[in-house]
PDB file of N, CA and C in Angstrom:
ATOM      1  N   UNK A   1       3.670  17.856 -13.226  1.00  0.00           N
ATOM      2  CA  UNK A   1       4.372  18.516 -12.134  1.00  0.00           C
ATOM      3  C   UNK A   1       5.314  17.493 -11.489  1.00  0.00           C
ATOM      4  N   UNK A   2       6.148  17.953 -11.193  1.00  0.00           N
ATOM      5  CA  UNK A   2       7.713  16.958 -10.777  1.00  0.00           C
ATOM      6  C   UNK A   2       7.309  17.025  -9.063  1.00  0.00           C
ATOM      7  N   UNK A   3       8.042  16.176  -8.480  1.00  0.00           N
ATOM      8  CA  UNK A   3       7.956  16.444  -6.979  1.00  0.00           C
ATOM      9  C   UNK A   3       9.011  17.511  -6.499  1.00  0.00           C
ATOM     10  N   UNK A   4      10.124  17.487  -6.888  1.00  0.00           N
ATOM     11  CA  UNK A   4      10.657  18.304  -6.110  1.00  0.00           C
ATOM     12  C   UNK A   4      10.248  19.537  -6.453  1.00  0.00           C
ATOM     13  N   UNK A   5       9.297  20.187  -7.387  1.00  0.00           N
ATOM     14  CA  UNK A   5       8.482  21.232  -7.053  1.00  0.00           C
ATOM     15  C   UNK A   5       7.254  21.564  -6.302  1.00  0.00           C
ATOM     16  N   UNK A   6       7.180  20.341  -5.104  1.00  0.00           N
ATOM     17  CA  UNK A   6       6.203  20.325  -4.695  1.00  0.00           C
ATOM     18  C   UNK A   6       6.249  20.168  -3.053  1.00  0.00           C
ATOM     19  N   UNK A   7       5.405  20.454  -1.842  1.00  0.00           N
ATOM     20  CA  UNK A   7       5.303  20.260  -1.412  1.00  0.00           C
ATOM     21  C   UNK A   7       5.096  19.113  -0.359  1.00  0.00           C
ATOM     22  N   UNK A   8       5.708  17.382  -0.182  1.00  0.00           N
ATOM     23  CA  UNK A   8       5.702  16.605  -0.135  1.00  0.00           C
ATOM     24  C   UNK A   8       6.745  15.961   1.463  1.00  0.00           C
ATOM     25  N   UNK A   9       5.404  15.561   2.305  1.00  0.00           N
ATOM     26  CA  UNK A   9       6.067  14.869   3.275  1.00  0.00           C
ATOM     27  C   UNK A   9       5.929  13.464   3.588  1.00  0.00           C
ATOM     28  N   UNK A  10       6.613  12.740   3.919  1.00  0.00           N
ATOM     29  CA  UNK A  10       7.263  11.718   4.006  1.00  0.00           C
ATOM     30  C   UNK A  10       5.942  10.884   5.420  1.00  0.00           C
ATOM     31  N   UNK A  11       5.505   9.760   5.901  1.00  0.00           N
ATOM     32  CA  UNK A  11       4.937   9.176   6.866  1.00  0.00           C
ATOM     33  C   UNK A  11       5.678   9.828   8.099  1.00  0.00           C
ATOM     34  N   UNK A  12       6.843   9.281   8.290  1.00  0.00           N
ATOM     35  CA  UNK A  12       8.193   8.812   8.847  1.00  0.00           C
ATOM     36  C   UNK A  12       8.377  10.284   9.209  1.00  0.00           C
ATOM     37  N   UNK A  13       8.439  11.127   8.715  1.00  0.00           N
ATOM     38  CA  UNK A  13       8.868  12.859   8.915  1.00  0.00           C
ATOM     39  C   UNK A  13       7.895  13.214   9.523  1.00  0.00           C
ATOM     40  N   UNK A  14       6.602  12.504   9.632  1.00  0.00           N
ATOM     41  CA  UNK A  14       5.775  13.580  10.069  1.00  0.00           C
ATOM     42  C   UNK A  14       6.208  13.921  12.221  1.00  0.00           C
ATOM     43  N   UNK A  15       6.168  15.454  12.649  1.00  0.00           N
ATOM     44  CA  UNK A  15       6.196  15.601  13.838  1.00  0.00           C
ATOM     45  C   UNK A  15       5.255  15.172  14.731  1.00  0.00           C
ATOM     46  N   UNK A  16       5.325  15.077  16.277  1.00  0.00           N
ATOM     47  CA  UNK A  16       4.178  14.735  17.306  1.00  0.00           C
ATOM     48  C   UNK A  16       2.879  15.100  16.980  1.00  0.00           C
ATOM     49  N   UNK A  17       2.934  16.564  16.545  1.00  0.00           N
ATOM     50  CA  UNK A  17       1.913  17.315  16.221  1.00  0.00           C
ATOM     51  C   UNK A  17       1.316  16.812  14.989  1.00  0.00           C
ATOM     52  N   UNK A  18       0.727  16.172  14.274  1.00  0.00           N
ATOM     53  CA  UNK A  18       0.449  15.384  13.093  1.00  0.00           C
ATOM     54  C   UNK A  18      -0.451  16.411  11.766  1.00  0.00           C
ATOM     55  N   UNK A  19      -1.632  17.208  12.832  1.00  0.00           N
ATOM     56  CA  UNK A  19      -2.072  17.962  11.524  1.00  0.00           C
ATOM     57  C   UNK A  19      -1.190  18.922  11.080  1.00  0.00           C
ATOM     58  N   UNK A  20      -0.480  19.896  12.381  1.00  0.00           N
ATOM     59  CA  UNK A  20       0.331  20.967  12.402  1.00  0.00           C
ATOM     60  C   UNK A  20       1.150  20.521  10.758  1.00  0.00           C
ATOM     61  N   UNK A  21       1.782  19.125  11.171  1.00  0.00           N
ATOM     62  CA  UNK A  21       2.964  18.985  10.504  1.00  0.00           C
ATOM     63  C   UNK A  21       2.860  18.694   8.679  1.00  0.00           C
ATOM     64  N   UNK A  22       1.556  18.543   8.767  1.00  0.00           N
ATOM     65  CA  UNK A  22       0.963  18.207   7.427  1.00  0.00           C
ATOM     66  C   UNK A  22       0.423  19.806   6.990  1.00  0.00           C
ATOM     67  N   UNK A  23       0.063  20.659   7.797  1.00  0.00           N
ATOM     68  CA  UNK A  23       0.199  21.787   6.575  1.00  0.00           C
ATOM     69  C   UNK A  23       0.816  22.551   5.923  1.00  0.00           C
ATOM     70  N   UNK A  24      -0.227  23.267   4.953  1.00  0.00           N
ATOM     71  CA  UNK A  24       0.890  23.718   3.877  1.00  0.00           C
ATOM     72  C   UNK A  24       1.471  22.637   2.359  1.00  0.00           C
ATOM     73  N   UNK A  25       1.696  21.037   3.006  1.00  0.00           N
ATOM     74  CA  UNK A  25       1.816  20.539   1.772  1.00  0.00           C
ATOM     75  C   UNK A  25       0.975  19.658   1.010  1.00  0.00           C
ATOM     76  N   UNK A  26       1.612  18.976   0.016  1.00  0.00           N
ATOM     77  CA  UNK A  26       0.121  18.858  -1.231  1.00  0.00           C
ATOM     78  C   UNK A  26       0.175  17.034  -0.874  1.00  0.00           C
ATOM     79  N   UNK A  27       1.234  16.493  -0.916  1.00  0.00           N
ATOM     80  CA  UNK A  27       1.063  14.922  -0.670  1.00  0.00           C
ATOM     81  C   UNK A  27       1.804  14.689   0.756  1.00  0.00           C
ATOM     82  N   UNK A  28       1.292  13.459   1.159  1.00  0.00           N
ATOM     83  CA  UNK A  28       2.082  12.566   2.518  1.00  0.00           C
ATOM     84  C   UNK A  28       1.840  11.287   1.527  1.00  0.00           C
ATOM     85  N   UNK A  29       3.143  11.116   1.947  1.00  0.00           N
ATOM     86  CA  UNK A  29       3.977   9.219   0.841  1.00  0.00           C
ATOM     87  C   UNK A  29       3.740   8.571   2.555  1.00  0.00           C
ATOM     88  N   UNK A  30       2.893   7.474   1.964  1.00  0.00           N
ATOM     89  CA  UNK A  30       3.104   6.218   3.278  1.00  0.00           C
ATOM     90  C   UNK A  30       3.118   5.254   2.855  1.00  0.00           C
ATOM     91  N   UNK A  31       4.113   4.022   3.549  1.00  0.00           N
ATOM     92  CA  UNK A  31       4.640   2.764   2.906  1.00  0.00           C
ATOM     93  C   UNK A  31       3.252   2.013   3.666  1.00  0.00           C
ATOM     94  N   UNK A  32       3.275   0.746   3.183  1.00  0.00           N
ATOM     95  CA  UNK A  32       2.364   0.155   3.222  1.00  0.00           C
ATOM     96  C   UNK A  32       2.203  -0.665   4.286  1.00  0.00           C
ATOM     97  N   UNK A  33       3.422  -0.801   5.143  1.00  0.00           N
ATOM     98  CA  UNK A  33       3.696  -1.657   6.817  1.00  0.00           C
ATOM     99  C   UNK A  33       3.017  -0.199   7.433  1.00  0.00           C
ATOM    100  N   UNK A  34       2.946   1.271   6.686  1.00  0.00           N
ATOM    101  CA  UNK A  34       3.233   2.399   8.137  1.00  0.00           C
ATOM    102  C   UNK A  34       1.717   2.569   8.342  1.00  0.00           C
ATOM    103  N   UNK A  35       0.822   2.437   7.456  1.00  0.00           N
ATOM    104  CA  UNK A  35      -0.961   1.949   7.156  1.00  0.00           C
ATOM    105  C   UNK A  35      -1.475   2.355   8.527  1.00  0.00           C
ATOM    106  N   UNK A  36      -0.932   0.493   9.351  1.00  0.00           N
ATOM    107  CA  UNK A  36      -1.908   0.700  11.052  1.00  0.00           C
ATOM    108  C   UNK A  36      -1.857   1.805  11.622  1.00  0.00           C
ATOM    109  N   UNK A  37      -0.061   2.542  11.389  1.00  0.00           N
ATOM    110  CA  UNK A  37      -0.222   3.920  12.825  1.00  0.00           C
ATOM    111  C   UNK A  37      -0.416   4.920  11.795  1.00  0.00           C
ATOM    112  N   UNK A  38      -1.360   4.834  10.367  1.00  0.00           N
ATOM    113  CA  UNK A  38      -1.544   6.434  10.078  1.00  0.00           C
ATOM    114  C   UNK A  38      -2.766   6.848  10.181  1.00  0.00           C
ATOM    115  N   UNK A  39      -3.920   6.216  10.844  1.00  0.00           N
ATOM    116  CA  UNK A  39      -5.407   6.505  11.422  1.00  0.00           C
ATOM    117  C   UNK A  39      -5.515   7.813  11.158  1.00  0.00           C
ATOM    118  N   UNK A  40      -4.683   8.374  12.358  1.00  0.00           N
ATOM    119  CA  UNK A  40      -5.043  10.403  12.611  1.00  0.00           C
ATOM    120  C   UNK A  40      -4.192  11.358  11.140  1.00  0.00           C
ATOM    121  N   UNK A  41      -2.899  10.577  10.571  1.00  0.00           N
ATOM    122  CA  UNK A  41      -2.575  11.494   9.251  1.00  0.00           C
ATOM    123  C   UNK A  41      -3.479  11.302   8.839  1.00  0.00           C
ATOM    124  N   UNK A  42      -3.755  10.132   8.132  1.00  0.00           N
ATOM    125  CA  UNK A  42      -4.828   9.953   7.282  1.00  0.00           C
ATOM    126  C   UNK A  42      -6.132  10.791   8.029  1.00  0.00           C
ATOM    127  N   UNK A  43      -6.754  11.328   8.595  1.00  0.00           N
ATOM    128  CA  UNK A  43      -7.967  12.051   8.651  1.00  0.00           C
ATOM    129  C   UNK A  43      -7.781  13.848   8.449  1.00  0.00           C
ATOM    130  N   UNK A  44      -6.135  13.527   9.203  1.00  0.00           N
ATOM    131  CA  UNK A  44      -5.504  15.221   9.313  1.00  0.00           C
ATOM    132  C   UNK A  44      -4.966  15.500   7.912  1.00  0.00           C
ATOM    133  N   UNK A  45      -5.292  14.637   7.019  1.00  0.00           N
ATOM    134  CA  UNK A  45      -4.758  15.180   5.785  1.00  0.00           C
ATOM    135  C   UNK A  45      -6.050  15.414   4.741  1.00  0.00           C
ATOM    136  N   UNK A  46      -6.969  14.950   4.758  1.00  0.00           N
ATOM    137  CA  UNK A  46      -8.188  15.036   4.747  1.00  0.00           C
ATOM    138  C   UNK A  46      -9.032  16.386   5.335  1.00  0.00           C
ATOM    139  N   UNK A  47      -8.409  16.855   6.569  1.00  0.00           N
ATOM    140  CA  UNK A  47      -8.772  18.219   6.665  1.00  0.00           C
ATOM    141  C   UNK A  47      -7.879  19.343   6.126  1.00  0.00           C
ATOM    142  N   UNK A  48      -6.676  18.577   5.823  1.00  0.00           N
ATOM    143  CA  UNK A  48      -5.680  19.751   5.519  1.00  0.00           C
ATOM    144  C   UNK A  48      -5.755  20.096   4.144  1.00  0.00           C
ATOM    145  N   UNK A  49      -6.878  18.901   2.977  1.00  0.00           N
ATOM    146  CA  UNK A  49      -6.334  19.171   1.830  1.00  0.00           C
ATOM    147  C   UNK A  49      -4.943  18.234   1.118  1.00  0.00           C
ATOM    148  N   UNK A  50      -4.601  17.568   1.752  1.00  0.00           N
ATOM    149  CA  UNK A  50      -3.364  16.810   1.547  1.00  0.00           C
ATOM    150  C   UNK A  50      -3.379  15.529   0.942  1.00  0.00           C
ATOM    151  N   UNK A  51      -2.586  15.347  -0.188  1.00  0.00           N
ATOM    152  CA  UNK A  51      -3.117  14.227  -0.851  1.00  0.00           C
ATOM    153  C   UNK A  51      -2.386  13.271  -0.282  1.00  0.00           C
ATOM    154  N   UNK A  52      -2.788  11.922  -0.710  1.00  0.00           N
ATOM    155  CA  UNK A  52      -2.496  10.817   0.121  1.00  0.00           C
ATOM    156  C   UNK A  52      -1.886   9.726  -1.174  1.00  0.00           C
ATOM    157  N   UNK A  53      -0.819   9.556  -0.428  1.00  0.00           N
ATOM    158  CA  UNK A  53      -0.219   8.099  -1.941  1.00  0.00           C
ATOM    159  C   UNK A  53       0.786   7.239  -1.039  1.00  0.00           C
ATOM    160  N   UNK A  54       0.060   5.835  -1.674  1.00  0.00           N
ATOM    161  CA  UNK A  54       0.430   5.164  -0.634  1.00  0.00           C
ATOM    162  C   UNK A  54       1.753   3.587  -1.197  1.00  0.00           C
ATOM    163  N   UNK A  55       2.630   3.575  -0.604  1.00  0.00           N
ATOM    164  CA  UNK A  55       3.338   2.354  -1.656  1.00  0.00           C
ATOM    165  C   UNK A  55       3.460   0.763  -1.118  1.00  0.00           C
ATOM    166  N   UNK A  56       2.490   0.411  -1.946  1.00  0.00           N
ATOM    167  CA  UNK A  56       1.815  -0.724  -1.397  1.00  0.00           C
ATOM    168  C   UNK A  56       2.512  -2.134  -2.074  1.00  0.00           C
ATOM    169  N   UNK A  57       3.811  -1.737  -2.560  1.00  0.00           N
ATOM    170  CA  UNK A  57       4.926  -2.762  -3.558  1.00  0.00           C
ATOM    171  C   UNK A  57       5.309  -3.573  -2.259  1.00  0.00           C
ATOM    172  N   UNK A  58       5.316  -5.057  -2.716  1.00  0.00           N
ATOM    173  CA  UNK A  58       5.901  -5.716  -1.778  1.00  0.00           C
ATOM    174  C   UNK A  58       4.819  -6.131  -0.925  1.00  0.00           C
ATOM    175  N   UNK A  59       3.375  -5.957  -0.526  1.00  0.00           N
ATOM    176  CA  UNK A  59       2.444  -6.726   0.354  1.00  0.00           C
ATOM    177  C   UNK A  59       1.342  -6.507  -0.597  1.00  0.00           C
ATOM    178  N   UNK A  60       0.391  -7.559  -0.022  1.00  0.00           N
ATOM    179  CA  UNK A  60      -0.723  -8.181  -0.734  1.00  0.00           C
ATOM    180  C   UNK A  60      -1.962  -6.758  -0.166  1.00  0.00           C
ATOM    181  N   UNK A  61      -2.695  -6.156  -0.991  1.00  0.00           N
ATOM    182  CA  UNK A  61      -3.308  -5.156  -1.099  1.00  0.00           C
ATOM    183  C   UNK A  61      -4.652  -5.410  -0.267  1.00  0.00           C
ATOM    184  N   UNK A  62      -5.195  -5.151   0.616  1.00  0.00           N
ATOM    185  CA  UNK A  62      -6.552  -5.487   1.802  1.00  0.00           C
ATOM    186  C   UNK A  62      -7.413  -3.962   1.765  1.00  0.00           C
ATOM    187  N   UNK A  63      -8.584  -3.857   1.260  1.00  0.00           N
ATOM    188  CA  UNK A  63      -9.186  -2.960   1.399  1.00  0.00           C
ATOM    189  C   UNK A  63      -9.308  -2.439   2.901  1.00  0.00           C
ATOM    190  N   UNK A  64      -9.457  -1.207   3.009  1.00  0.00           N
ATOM    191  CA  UNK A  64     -10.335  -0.839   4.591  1.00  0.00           C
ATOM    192  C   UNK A  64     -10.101   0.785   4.086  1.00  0.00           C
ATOM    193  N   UNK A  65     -10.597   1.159   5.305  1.00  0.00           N
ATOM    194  CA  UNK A  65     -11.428   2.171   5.691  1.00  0.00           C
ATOM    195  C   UNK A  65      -9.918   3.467   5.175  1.00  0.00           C
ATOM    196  N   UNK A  66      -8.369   3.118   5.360  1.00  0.00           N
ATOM    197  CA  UNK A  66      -7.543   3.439   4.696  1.00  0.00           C
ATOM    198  C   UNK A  66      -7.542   4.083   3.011  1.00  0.00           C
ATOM    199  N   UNK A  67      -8.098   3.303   3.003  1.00  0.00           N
ATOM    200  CA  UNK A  67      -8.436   3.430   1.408  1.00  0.00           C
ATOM    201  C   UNK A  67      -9.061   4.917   1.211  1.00  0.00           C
ATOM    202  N   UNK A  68      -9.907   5.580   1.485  1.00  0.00           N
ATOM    203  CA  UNK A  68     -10.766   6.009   1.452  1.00  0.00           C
ATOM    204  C   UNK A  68     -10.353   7.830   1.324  1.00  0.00           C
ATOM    205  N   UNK A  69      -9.078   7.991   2.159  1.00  0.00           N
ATOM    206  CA  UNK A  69      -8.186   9.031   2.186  1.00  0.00           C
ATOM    207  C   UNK A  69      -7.163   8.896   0.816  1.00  0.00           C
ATOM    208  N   UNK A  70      -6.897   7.774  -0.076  1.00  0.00           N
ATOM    209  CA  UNK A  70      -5.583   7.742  -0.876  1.00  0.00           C
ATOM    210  C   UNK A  70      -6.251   7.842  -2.197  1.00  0.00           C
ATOM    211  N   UNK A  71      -5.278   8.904  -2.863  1.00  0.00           N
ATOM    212  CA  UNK A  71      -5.712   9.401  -4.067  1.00  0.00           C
ATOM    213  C   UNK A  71      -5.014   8.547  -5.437  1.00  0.00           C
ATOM    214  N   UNK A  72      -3.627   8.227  -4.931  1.00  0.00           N
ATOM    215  CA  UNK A  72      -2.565   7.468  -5.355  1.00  0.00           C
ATOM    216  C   UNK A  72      -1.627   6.066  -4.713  1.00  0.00           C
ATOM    217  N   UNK A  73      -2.202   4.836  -5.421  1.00  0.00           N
ATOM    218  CA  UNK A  73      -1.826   3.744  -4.825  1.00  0.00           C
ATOM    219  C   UNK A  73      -1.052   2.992  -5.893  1.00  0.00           C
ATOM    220  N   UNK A  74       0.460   2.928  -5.434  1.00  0.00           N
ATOM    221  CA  UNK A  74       1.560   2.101  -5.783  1.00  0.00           C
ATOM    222  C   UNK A  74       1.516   0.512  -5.655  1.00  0.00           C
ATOM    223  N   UNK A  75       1.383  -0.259  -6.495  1.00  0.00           N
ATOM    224  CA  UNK A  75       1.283  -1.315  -6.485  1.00  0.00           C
ATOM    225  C   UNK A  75       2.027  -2.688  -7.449  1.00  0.00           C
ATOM    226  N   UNK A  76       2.357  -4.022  -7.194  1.00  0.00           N
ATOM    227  CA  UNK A  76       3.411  -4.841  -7.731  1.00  0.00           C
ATOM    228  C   UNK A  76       2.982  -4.887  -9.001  1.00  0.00           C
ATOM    229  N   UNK A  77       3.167  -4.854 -10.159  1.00  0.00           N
ATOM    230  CA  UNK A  77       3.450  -5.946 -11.277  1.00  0.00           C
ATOM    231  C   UNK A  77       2.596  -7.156 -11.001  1.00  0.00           C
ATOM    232  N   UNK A  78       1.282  -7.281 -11.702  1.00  0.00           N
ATOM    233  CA  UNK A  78       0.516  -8.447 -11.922  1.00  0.00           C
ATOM    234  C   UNK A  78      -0.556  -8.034 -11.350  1.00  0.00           C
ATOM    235  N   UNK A  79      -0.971  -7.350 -10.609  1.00  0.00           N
ATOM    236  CA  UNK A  79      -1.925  -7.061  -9.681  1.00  0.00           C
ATOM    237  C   UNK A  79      -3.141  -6.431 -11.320  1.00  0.00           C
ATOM    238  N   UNK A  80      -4.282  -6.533 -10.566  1.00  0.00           N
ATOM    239  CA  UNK A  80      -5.498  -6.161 -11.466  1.00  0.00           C
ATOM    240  C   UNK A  80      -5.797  -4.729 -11.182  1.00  0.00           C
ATOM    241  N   UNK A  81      -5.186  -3.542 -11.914  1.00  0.00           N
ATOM    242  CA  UNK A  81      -5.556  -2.009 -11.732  1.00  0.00           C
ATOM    243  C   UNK A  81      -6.827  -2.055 -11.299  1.00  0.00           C
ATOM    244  N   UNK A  82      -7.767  -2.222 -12.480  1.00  0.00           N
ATOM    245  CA  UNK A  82      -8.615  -1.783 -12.721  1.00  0.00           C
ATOM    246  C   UNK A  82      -9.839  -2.539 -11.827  1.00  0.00           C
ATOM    247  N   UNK A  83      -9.620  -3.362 -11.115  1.00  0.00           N
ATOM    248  CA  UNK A  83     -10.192  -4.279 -10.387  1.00  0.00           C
ATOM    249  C   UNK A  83      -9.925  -3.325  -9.302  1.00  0.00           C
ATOM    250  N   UNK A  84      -8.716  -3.524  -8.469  1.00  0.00           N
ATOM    251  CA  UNK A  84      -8.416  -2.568  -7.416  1.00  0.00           C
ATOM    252  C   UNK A  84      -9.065  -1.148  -7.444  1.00  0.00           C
ATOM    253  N   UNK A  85      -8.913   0.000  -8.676  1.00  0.00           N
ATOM    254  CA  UNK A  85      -9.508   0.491  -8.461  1.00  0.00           C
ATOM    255  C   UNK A  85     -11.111   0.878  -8.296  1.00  0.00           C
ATOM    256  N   UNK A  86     -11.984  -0.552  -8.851  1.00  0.00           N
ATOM    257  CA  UNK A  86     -13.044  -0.478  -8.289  1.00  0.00           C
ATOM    258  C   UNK A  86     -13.651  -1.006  -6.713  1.00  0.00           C
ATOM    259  N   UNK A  87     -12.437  -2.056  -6.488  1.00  0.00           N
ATOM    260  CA  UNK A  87     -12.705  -2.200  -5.120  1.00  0.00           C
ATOM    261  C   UNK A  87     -12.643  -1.024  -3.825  1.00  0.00           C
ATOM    262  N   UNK A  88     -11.525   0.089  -4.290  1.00  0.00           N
ATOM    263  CA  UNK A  88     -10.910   0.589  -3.058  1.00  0.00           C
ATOM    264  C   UNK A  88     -11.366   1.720  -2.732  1.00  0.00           C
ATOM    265  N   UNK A  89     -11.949   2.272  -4.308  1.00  0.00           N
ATOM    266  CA  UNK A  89     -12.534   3.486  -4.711  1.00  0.00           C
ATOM    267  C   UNK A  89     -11.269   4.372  -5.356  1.00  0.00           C
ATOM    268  N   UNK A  90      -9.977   4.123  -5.034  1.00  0.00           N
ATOM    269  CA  UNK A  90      -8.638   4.971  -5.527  1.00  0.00           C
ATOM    270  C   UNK A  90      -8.885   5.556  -6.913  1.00  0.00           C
ATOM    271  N   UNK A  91      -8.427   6.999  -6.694  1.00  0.00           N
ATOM    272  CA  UNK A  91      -8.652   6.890  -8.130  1.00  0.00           C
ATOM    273  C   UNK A  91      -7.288   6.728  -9.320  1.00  0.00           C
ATOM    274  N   UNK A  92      -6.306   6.908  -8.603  1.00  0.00           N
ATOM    275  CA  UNK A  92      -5.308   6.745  -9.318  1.00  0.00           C
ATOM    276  C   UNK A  92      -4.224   5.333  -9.101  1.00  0.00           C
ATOM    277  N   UNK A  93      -4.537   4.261  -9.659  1.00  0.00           N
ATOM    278  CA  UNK A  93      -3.609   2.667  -9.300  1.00  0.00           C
ATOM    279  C   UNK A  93      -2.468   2.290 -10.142  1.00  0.00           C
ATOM    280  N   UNK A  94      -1.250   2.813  -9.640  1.00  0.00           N
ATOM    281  CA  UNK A  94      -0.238   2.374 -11.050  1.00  0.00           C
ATOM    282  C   UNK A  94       0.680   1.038 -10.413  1.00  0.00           C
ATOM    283  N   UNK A  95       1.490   0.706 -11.471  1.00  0.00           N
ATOM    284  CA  UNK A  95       2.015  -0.501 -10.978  1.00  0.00           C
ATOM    285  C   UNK A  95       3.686  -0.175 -11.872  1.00  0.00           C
ATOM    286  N   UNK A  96       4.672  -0.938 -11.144  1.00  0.00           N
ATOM    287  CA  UNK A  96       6.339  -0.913 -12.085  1.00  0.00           C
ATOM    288  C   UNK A  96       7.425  -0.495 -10.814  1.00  0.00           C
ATOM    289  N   UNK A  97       8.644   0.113 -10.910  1.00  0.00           N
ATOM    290  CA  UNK A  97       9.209   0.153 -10.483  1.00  0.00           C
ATOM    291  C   UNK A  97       9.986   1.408 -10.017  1.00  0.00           C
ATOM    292  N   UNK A  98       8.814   2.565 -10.859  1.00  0.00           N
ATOM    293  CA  UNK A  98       9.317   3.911 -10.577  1.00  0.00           C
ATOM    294  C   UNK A  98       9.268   4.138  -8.961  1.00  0.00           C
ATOM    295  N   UNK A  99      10.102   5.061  -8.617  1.00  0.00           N
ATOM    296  CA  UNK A  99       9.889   6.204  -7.221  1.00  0.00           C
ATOM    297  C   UNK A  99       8.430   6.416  -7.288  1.00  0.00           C
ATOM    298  N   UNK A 100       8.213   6.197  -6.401  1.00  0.00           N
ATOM    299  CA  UNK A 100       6.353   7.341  -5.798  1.00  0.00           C
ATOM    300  C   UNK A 100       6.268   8.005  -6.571  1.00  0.00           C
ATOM    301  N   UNK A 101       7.180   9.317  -6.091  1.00  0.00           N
ATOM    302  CA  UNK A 101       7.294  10.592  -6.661  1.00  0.00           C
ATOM    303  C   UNK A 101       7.237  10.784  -8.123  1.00  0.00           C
ATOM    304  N   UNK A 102       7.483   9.854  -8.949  1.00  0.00           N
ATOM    305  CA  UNK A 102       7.196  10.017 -10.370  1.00  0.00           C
ATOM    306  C   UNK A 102       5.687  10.034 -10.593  1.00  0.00           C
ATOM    307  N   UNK A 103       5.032   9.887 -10.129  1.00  0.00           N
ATOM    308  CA  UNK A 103       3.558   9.771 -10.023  1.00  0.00           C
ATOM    309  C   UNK A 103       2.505  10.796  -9.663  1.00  0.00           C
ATOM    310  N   UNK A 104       3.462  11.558  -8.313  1.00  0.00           N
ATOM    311  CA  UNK A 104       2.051  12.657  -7.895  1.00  0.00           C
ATOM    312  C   UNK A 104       1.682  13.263  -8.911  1.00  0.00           C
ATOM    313  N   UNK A 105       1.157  13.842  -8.638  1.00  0.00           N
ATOM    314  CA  UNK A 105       0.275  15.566  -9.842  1.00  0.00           C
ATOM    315  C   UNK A 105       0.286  16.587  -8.926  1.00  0.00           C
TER     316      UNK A 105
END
C-alpha cells in the first residue's frame, strides 16, 4: 500500500485538540527531535488505532517508554536492526535513504 492512498498525518500538523486530530487516520510520521512533546499523540494514537513511525535518521537511537507506541522506526545506515529491534520491542526497523512513506503498510 502506497501512502498517498492512505490516511497519514504529519507530528507538526497535528491540531490543539490532539486525539480529535488523529482520527480517522492509519499513521502519525514523527521526527525524532519532535519525541519529548509527543507524550499525549503517542497515547492518543494508541487509543485511536493509529500507527506510529518514527524518523530517527540523523540522532543516536535511546530506548524509552516512546518506543512502545512505534510500529515503524527509520533509522541511519550502520545501526544494528536486529539488535534495535530486540531492544525497543519495534517491530518494523529499516535503515537507507528512502521517504518514511515508502515504508508504511
Amino acid at each position: 500500500m502506497r501512502c498517498e492512498n492512505m490516511n497519514v498525518i504529519e507530528f507538526s500538523d497535528l491540531g490543539e485538540n490532539v486525539r480529535e486530530s488523529l482520527q480517522g487516520k492509519r499513521w502519525l510520521l514523527i521526527a525524532a527531535e519532535e519525541l519529548p512533546r509527543a507524550t499525549a499523540a503517542l497515547m492518543f494514537s494508541e487509543l485511536e488505532d493509529v500507527l506510529v513511525a518514527v524518523d530517527h535518521r540523523g540522532h543516536e537511537v535511546r530506548g524509552g517508554l516512546w518506543a512502545r507506541a512505534v510500529h515503524l522506526l527509520v533509522v541511519d545506515e550502520g545501526n544494528d536492526i536486529s539488535q534495535l529491534q530486540r531492544d525497543t520491542g519495534i517491530s518494523k526497523v529499516v535503515t537507507g535513504n528512502d521517504d518514511v512513506s515508502a515504508h508504511l503498510w
